[in-house]
PDB file of N, CA and C in Angstrom:
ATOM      1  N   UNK A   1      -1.938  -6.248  21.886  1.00  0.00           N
ATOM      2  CA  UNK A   1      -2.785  -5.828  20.794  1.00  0.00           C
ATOM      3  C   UNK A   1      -3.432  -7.066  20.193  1.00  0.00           C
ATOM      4  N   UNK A   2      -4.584  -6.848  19.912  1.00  0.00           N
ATOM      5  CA  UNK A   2      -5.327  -8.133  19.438  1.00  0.00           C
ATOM      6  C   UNK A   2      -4.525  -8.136  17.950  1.00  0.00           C
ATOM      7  N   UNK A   3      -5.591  -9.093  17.627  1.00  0.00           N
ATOM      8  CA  UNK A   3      -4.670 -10.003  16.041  1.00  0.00           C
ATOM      9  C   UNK A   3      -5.465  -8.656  14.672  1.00  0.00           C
ATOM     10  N   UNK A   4      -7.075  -8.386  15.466  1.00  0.00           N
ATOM     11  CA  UNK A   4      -7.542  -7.619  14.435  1.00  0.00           C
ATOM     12  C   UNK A   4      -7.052  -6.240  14.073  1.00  0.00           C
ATOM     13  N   UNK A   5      -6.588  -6.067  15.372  1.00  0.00           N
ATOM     14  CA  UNK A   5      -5.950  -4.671  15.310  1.00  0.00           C
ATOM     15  C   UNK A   5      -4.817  -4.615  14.735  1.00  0.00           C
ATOM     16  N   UNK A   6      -3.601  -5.294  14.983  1.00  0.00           N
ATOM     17  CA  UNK A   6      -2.729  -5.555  14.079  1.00  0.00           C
ATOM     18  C   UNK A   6      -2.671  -5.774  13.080  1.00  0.00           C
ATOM     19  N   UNK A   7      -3.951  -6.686  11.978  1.00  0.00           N
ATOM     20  CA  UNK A   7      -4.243  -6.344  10.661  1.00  0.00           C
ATOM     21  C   UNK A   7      -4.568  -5.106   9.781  1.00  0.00           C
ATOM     22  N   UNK A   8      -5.364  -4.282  11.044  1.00  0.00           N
ATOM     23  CA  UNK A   8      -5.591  -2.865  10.535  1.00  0.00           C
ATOM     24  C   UNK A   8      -4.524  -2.492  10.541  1.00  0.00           C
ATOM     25  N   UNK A   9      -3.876  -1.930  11.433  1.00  0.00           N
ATOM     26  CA  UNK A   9      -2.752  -0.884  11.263  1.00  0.00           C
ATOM     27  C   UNK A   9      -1.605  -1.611  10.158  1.00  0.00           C
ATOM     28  N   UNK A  10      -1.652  -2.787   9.978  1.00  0.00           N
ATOM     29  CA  UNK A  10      -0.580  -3.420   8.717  1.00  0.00           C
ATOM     30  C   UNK A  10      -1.464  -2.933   7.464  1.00  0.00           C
ATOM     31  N   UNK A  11      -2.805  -2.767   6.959  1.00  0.00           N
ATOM     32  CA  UNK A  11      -4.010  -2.512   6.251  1.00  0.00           C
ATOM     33  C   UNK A  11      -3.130  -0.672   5.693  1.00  0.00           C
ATOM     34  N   UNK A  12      -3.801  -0.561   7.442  1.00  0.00           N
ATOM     35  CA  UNK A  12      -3.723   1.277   6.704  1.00  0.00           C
ATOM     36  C   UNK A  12      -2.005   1.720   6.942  1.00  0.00           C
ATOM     37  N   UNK A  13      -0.842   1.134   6.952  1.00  0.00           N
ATOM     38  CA  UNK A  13       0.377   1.700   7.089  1.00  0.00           C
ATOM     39  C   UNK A  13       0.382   0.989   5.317  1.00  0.00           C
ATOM     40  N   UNK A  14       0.193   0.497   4.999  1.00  0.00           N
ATOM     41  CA  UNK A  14       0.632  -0.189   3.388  1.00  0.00           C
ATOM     42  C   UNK A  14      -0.373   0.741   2.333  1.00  0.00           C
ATOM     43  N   UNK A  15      -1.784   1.257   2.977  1.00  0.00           N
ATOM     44  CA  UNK A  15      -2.827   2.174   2.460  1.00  0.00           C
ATOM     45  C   UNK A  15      -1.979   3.634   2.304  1.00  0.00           C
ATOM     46  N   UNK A  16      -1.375   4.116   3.939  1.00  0.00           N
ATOM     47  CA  UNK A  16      -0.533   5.875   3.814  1.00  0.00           C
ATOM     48  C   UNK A  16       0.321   5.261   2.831  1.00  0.00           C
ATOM     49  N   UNK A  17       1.060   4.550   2.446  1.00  0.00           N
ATOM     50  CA  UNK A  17       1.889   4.556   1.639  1.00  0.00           C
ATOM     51  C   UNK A  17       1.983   4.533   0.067  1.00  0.00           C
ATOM     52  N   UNK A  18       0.844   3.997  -0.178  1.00  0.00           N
ATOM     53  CA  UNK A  18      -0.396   3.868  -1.531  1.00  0.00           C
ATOM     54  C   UNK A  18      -0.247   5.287  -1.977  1.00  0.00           C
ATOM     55  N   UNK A  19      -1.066   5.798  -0.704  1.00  0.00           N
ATOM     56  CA  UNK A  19      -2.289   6.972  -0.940  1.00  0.00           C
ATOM     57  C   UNK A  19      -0.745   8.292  -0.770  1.00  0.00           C
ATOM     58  N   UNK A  20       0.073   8.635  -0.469  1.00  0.00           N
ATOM     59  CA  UNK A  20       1.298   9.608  -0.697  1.00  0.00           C
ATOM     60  C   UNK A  20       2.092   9.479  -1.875  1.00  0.00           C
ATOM     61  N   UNK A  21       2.305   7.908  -2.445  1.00  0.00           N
ATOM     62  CA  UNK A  21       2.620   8.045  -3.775  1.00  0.00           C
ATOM     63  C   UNK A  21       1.512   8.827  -4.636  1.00  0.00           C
ATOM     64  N   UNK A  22       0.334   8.491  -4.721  1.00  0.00           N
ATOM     65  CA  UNK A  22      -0.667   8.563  -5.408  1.00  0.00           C
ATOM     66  C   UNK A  22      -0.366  10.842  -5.537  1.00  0.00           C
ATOM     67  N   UNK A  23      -0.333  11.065  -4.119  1.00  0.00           N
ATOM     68  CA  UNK A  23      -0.149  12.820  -4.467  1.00  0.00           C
ATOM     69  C   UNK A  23       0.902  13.125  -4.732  1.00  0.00           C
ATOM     70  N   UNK A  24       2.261  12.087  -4.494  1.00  0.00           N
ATOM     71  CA  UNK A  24       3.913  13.054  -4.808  1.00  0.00           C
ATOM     72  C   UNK A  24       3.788  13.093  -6.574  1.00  0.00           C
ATOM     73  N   UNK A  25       2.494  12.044  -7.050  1.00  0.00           N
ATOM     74  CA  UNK A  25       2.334  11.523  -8.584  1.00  0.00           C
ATOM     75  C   UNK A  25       1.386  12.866  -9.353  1.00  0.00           C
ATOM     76  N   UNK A  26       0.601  13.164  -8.342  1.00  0.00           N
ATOM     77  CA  UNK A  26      -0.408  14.043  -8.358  1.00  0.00           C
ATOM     78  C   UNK A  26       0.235  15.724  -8.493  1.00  0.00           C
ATOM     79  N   UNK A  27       0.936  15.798  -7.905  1.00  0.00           N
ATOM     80  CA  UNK A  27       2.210  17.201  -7.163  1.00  0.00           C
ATOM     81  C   UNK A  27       3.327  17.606  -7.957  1.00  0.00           C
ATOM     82  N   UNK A  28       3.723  16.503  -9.181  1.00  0.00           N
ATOM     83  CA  UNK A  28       5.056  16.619  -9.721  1.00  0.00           C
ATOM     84  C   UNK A  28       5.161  17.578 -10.136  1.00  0.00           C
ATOM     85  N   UNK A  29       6.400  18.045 -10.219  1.00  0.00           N
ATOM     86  CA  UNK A  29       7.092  19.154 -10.390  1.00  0.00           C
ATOM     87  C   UNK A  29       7.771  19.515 -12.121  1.00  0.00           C
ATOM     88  N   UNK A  30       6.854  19.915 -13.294  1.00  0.00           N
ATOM     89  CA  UNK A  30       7.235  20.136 -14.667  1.00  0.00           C
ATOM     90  C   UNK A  30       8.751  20.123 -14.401  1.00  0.00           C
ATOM     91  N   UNK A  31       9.490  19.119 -15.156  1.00  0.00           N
ATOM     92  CA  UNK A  31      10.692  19.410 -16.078  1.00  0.00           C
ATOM     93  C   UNK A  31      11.684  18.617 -14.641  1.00  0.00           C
ATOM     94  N   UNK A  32      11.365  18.289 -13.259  1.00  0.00           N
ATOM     95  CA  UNK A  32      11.885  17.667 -12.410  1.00  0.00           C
ATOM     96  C   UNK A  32      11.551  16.266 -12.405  1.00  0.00           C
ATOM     97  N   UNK A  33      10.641  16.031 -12.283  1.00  0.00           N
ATOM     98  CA  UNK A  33       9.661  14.553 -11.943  1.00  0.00           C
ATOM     99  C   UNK A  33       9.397  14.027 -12.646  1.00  0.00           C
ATOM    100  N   UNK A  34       9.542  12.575 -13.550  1.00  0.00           N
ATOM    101  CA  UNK A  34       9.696  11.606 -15.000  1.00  0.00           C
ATOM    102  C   UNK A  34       7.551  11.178 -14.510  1.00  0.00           C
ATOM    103  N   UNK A  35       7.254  11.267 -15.649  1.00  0.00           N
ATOM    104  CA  UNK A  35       5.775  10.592 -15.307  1.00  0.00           C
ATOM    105  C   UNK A  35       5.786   9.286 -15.139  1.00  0.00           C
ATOM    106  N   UNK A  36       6.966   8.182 -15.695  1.00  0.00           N
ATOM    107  CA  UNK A  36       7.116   7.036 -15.521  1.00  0.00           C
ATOM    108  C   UNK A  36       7.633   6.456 -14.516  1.00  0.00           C
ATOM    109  N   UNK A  37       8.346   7.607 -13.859  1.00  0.00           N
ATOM    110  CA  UNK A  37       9.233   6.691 -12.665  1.00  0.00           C
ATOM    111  C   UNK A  37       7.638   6.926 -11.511  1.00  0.00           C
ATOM    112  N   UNK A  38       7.583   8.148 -11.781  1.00  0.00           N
ATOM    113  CA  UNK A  38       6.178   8.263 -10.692  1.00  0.00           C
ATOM    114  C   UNK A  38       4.851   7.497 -10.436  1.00  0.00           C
ATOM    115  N   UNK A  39       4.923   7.314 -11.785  1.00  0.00           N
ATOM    116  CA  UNK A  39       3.876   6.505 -12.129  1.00  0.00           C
ATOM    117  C   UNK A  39       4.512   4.790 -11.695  1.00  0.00           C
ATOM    118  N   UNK A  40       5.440   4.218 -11.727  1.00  0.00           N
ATOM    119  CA  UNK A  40       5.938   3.033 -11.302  1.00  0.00           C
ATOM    120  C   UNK A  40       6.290   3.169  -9.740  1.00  0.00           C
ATOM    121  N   UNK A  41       6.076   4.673  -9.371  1.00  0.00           N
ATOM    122  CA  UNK A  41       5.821   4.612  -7.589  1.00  0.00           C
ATOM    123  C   UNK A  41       5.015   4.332  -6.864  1.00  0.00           C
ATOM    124  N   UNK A  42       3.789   4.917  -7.912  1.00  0.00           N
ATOM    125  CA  UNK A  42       2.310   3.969  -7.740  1.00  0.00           C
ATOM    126  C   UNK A  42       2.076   3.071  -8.016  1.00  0.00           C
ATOM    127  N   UNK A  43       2.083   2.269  -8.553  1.00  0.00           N
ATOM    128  CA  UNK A  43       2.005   0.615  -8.929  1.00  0.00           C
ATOM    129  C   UNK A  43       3.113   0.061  -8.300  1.00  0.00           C
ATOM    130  N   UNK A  44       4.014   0.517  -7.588  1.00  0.00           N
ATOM    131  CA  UNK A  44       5.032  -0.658  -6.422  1.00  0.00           C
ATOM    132  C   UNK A  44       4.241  -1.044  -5.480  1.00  0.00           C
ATOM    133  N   UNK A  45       3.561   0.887  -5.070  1.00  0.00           N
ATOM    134  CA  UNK A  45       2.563   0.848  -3.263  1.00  0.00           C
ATOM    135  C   UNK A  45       1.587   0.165  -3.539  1.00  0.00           C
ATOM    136  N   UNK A  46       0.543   0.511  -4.834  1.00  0.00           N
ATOM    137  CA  UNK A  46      -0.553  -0.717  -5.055  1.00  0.00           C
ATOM    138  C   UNK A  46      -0.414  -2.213  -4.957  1.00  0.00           C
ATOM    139  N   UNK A  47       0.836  -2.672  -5.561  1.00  0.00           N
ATOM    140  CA  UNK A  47       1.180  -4.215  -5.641  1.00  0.00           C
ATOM    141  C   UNK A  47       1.273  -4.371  -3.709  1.00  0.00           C
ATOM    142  N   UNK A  48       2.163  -3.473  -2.975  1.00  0.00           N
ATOM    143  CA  UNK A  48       2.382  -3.539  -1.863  1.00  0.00           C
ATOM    144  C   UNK A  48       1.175  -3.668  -1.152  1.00  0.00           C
ATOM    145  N   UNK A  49       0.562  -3.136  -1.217  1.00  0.00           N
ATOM    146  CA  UNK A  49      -0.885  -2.692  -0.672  1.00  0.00           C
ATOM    147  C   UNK A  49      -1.887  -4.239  -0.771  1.00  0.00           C
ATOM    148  N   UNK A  50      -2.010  -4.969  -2.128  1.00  0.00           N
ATOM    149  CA  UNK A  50      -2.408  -5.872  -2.249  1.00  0.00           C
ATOM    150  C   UNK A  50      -1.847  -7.050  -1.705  1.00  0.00           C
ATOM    151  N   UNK A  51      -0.483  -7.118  -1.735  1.00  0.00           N
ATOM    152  CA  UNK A  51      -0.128  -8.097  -1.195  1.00  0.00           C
ATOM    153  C   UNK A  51      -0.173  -8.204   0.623  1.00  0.00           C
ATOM    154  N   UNK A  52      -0.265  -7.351   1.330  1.00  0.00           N
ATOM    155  CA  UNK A  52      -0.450  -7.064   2.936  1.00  0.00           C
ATOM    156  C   UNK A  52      -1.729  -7.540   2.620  1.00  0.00           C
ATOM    157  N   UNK A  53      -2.915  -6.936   2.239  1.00  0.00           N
ATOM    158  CA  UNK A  53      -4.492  -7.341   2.276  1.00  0.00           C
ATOM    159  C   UNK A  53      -4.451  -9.201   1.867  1.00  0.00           C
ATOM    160  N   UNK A  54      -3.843  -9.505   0.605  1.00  0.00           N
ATOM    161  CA  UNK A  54      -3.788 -10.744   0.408  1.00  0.00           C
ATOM    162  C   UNK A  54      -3.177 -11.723   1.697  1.00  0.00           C
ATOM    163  N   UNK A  55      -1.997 -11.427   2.530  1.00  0.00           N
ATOM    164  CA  UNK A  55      -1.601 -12.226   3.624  1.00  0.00           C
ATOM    165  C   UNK A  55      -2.591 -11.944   4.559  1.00  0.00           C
ATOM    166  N   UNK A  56      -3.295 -10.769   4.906  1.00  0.00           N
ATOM    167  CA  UNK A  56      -4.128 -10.628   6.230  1.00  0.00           C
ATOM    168  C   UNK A  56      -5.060 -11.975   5.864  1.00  0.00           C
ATOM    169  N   UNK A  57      -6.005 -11.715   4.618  1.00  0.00           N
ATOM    170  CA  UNK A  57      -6.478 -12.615   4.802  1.00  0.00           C
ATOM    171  C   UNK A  57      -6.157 -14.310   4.352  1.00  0.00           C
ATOM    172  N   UNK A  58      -5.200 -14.564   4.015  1.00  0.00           N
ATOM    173  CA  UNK A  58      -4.316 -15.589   4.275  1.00  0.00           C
ATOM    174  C   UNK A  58      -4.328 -16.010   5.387  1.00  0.00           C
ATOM    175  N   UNK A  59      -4.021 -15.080   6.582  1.00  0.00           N
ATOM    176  CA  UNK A  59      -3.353 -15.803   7.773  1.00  0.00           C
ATOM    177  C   UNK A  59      -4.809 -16.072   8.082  1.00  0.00           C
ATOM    178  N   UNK A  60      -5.461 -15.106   8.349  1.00  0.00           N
ATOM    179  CA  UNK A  60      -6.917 -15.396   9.204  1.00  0.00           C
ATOM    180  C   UNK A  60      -7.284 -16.744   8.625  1.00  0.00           C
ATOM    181  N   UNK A  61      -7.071 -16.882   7.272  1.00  0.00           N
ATOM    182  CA  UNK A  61      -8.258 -18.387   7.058  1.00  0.00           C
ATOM    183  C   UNK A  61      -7.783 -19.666   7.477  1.00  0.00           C
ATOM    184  N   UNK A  62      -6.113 -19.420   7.965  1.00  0.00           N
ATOM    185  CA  UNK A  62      -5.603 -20.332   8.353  1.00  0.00           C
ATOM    186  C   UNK A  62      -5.817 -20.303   9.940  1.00  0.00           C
ATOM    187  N   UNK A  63      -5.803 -19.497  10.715  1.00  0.00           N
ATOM    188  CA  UNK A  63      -6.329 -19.292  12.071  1.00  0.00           C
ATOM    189  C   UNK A  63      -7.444 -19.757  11.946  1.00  0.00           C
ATOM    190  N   UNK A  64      -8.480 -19.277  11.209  1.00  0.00           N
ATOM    191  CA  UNK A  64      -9.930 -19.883  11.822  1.00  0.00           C
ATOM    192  C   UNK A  64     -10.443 -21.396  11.072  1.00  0.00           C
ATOM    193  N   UNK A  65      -8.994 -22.375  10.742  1.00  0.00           N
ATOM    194  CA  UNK A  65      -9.212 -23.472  10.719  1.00  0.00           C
ATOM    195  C   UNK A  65      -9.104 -24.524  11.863  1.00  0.00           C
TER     196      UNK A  65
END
């Protein structure tokens, strides 16, 4: 697998994981589901999400030195 392709699929596996918090947050269940813990399920995957995009392009700028 090339290097670009492997950035994508690291891209969009850290993105499904974003984007399913974002509906289990969306989906909650009255009187089961805390809005805070849910809401801190989304902002783990976002931080997660940023930090994969931040190393992709990390590594690349160090490769194309």
């Amino acid at each position: 697998m090339g290097k670009g392709q492997e950035y994508v699929q690291r891209v969009a596996q850290a993105l499904d994981v974003f984007e399913q918090a974002v509906v289990h947050r969306e989906n909650k269940k009255p009187f089961l589901d805390s809005k805070v813990a849910l809401q801190q399920g989304v902002d783990r995957a976002r931080t997660q999400l940023m930090e994969v995009v931040a190393k992709v392009v990390a590594e690349e700028r160090l490769r194309g030195k």
